[in-house]
N, C-alpha and C. Protein backbone atom coordinates (compact mmCIF):
# COMPACT_ATOMS: atom_id res chain seq x y z
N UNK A 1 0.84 -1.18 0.00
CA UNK A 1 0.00 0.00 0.00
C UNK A 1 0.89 1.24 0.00
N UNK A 2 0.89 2.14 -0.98
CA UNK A 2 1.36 3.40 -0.69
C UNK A 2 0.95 4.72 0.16
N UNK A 3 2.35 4.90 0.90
CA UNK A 3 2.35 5.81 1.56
C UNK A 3 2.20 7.56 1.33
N UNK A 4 2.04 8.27 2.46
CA UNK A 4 2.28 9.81 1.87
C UNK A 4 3.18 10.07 1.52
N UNK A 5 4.57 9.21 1.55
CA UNK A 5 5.57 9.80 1.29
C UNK A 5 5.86 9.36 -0.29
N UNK A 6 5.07 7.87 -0.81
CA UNK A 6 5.28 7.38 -2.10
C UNK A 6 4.49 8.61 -2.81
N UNK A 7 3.40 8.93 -2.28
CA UNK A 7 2.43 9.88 -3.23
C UNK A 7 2.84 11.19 -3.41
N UNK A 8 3.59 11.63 -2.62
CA UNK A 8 4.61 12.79 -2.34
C UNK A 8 5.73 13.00 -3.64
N UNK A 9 6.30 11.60 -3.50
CA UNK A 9 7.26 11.37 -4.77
C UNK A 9 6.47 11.67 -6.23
N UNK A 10 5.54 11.06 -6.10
CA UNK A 10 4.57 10.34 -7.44
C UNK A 10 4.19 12.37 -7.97
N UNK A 11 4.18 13.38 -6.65
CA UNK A 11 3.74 14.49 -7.24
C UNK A 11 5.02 15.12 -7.13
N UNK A 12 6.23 15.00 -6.58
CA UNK A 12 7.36 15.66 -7.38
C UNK A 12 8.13 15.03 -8.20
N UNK A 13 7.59 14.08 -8.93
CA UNK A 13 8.35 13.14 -10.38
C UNK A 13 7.35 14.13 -11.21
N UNK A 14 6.04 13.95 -11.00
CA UNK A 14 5.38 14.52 -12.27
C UNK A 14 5.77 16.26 -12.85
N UNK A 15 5.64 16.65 -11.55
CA UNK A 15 6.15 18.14 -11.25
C UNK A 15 7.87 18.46 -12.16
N UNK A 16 8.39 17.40 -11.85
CA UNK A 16 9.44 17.31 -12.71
C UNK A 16 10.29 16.84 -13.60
N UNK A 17 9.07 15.87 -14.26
CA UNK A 17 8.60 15.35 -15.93
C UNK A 17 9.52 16.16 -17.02
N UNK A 18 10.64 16.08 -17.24
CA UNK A 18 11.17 17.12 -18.57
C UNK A 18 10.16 17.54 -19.34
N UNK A 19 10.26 18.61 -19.69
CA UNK A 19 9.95 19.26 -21.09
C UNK A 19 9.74 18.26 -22.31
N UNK A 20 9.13 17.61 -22.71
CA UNK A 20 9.29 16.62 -24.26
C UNK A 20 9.38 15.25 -23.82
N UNK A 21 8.88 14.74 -22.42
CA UNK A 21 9.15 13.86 -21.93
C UNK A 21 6.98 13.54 -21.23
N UNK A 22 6.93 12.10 -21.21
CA UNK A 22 5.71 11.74 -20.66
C UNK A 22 6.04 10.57 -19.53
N UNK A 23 5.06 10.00 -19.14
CA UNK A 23 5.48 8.81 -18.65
C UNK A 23 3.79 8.39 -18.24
N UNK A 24 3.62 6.83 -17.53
CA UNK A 24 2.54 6.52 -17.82
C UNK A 24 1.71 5.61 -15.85
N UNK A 25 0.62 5.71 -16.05
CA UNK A 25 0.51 5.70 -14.77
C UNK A 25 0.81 4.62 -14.24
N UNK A 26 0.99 2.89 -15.04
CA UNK A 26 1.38 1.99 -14.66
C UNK A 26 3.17 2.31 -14.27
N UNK A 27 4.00 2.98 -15.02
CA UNK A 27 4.98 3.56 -14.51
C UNK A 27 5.18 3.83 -13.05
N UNK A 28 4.43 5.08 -12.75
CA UNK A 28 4.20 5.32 -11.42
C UNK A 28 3.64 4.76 -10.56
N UNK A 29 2.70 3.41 -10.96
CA UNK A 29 2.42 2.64 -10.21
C UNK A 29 3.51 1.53 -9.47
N UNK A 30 4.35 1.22 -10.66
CA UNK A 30 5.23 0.21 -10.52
C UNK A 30 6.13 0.62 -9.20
N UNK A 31 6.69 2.04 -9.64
CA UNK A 31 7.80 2.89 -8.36
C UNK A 31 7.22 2.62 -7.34
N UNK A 32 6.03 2.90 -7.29
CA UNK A 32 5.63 3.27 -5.72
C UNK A 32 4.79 1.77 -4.78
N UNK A 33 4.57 0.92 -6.11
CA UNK A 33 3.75 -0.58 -5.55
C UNK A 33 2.24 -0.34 -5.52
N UNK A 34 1.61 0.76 -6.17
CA UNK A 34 0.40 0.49 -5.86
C UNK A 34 -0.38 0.35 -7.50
N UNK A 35 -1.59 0.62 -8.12
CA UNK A 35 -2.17 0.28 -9.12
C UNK A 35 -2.38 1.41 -9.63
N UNK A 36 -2.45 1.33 -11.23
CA UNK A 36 -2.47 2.48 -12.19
C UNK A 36 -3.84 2.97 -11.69
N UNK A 37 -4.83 2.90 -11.32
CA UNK A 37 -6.23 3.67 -10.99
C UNK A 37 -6.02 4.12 -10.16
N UNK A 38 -4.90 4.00 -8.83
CA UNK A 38 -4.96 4.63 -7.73
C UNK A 38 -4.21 5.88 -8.12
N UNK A 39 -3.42 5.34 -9.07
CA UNK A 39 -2.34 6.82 -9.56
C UNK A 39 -3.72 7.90 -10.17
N UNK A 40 -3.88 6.69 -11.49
CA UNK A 40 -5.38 8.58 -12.02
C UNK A 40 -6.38 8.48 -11.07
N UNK A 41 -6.43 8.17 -9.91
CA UNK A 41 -7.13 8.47 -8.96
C UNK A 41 -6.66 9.77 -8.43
N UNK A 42 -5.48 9.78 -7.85
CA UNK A 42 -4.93 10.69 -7.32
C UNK A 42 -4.01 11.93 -8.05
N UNK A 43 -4.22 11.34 -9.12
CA UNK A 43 -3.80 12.71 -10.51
C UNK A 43 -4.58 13.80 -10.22
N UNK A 44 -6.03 12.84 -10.84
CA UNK A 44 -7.23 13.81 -10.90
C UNK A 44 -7.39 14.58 -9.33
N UNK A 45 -7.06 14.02 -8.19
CA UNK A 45 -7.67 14.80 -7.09
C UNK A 45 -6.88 15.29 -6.31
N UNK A 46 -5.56 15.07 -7.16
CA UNK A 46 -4.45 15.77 -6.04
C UNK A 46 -3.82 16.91 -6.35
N UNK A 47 -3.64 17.29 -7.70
CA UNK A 47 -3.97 19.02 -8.24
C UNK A 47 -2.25 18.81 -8.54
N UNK A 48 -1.59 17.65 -8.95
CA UNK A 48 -0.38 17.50 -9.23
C UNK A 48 0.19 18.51 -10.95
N UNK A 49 0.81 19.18 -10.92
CA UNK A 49 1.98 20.33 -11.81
C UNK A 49 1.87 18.90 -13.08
N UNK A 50 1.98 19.21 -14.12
CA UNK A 50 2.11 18.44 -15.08
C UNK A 50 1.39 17.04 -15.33
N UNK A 51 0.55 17.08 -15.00
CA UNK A 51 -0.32 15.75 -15.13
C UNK A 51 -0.76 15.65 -16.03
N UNK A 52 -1.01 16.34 -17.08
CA UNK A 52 -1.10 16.06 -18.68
C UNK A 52 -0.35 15.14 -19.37
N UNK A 53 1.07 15.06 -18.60
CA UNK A 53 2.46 14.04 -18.95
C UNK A 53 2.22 12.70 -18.62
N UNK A 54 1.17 12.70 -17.96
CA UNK A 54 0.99 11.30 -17.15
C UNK A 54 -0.26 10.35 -18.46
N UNK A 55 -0.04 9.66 -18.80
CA UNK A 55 -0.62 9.23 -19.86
C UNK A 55 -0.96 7.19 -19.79
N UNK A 56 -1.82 6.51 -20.64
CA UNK A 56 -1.47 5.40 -20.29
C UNK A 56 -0.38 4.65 -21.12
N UNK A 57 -0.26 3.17 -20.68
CA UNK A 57 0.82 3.08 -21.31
C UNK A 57 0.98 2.89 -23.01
N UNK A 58 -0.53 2.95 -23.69
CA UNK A 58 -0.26 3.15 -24.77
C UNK A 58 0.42 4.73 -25.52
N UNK A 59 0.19 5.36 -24.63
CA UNK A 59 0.55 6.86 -24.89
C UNK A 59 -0.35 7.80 -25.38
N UNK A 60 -1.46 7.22 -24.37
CA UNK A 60 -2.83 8.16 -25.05
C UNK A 60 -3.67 9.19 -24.11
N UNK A 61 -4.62 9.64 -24.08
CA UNK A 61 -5.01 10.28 -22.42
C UNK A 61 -5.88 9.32 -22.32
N UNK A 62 -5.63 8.79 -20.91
CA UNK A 62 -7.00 8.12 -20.15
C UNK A 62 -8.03 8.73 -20.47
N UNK A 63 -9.81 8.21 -20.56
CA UNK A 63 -10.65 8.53 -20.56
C UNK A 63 -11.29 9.16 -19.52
N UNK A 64 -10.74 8.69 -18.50
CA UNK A 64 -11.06 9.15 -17.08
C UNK A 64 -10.08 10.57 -16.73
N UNK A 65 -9.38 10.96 -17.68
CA UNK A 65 -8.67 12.48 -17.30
C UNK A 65 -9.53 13.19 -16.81
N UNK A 66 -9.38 14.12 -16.29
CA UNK A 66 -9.96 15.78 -15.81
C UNK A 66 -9.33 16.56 -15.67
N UNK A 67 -9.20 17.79 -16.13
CA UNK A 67 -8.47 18.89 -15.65
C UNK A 67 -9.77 19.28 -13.98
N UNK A 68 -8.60 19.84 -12.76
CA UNK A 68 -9.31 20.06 -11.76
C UNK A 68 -10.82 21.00 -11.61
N UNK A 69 -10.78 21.99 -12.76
CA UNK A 69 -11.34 22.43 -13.07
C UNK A 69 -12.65 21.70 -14.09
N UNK A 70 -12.64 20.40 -14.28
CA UNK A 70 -13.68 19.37 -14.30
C UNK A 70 -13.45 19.76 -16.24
N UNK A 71 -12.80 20.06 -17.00
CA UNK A 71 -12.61 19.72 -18.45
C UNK A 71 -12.46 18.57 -18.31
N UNK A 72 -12.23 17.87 -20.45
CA UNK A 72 -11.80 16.85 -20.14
C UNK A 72 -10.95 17.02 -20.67
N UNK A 73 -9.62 15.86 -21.41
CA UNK A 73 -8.13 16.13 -21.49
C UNK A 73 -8.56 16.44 -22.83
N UNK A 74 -9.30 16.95 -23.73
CA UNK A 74 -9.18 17.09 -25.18
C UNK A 74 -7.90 17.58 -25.75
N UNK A 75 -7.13 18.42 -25.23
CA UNK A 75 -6.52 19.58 -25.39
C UNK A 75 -4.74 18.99 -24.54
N UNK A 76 -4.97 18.23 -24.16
CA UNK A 76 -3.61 17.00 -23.84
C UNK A 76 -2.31 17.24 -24.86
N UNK A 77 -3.35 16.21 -26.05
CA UNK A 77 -2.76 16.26 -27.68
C UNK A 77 -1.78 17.77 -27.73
N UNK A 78 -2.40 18.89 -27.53
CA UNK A 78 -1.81 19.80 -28.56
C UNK A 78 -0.67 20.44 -27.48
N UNK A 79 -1.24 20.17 -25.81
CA UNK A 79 -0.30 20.42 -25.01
C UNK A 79 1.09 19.96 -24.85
N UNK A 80 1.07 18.52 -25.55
CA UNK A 80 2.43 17.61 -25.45
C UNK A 80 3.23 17.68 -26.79
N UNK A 81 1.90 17.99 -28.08
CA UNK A 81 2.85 18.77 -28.58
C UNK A 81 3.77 20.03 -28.38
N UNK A 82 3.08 20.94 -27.96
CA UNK A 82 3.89 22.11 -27.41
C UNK A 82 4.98 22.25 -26.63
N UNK A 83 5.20 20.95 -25.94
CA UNK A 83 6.52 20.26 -24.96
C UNK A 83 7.38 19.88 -25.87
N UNK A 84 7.24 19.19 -26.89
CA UNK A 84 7.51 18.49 -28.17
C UNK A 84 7.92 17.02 -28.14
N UNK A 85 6.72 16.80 -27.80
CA UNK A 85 6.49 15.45 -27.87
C UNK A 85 5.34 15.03 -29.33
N UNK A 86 6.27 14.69 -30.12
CA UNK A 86 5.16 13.68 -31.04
C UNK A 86 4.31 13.25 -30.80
N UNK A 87 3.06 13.41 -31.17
CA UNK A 87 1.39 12.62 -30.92
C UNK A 87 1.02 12.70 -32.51
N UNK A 88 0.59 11.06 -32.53
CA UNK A 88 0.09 10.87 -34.14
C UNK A 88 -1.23 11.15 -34.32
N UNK A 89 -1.83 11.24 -35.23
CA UNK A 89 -3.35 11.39 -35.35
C UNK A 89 -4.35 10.58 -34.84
N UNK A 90 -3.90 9.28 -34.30
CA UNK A 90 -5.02 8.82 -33.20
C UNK A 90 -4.17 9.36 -31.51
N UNK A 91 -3.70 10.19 -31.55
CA UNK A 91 -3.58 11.21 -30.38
C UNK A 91 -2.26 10.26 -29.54
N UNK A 92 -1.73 9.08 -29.90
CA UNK A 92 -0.48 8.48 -29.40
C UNK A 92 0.75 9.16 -29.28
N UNK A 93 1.58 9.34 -27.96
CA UNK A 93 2.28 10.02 -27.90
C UNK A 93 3.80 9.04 -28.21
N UNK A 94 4.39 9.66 -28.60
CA UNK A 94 6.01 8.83 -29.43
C UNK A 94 6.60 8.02 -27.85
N UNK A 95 6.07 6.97 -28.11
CA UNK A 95 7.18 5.62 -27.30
C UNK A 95 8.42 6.33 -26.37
N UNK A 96 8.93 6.86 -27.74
CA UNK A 96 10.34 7.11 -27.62
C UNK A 96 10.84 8.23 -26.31
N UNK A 97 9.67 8.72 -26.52
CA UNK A 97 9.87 9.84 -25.04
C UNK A 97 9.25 9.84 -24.16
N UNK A 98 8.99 8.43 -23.61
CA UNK A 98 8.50 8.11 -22.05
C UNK A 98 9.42 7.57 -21.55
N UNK A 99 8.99 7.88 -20.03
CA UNK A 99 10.08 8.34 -19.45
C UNK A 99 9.42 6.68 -18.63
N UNK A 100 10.44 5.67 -18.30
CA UNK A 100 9.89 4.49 -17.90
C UNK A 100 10.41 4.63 -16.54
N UNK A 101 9.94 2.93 -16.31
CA UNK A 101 10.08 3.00 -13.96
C UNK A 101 11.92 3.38 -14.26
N UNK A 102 12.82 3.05 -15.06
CA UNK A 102 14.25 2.84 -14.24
C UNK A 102 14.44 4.75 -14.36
N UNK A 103 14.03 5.27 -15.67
CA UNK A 103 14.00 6.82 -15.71
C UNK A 103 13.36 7.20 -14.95
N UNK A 104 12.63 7.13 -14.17
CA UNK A 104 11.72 7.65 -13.30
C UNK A 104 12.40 7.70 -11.55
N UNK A 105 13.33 6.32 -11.15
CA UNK A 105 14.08 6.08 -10.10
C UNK A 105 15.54 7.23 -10.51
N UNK A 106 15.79 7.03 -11.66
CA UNK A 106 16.98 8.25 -11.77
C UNK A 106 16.45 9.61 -11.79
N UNK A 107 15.56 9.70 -11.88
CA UNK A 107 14.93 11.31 -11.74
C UNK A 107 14.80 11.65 -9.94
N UNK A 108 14.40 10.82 -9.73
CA UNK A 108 14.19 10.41 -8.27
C UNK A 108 15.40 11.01 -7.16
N UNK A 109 16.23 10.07 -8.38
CA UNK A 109 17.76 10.43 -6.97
C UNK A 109 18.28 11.92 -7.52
N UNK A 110 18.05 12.45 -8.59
CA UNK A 110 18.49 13.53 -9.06
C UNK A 110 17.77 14.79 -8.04
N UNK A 111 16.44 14.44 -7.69
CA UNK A 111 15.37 15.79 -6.80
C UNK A 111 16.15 15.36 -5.70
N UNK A 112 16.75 13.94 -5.04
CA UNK A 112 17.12 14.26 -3.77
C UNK A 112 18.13 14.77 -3.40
């Protein structure tokens, strides 16, 4: 079961997600031991800096997104382009720039 201090992490990894970089909630599930729904559980309700980056692992927006402000992620797509991240026309963001669990543990030791 994750702690405040895993969920703590889970919102300063996202917070500091590179520029052109995504990663996916089974990702952050994996780091911390708990399940990808508990992560967009706590995306959506924890008001986490860059959560647009947080994607599933096909590289798409969950259906269940929200901006806190109760949108839905339509507007994801053009945001990750603007990071410059590649998204193809069924809205998939490029493989190539997710950021996986071992990138995610080196980001980790880099904030500490």
């Amino acid at each position: 079961m994750a702690t405040e201090q895993d969920w703590e992490l889970v919102r300063r990894l996202v917070a500091a997600l590179p520029e052109g970089t995504w990663t996916s909630y089974g990702d952050l599930a994996e780091l911390i031991g708990t399940g990808p729904r508990q992560v967009g559980a706590f995306m959506r309700d924890g008001g986490v800096p860059n959560a647009y980056r947080v994607l599933t692992a096909r590289g798409v927006v969950s259906e269940g997104f929200r901006w806190s402000d109760g949108r839905s992620g339509e507007d994801v797509p053009d945001l990750l382009r603007a990071d410059g991240v590649k998204v193809n026309a069924k809205g998939a963001a490029d493989q190539g720039r997710r950021m996986f669990v071992y990138d995610l543990k080196l980001l980790a030791l880099e904030l500490d």
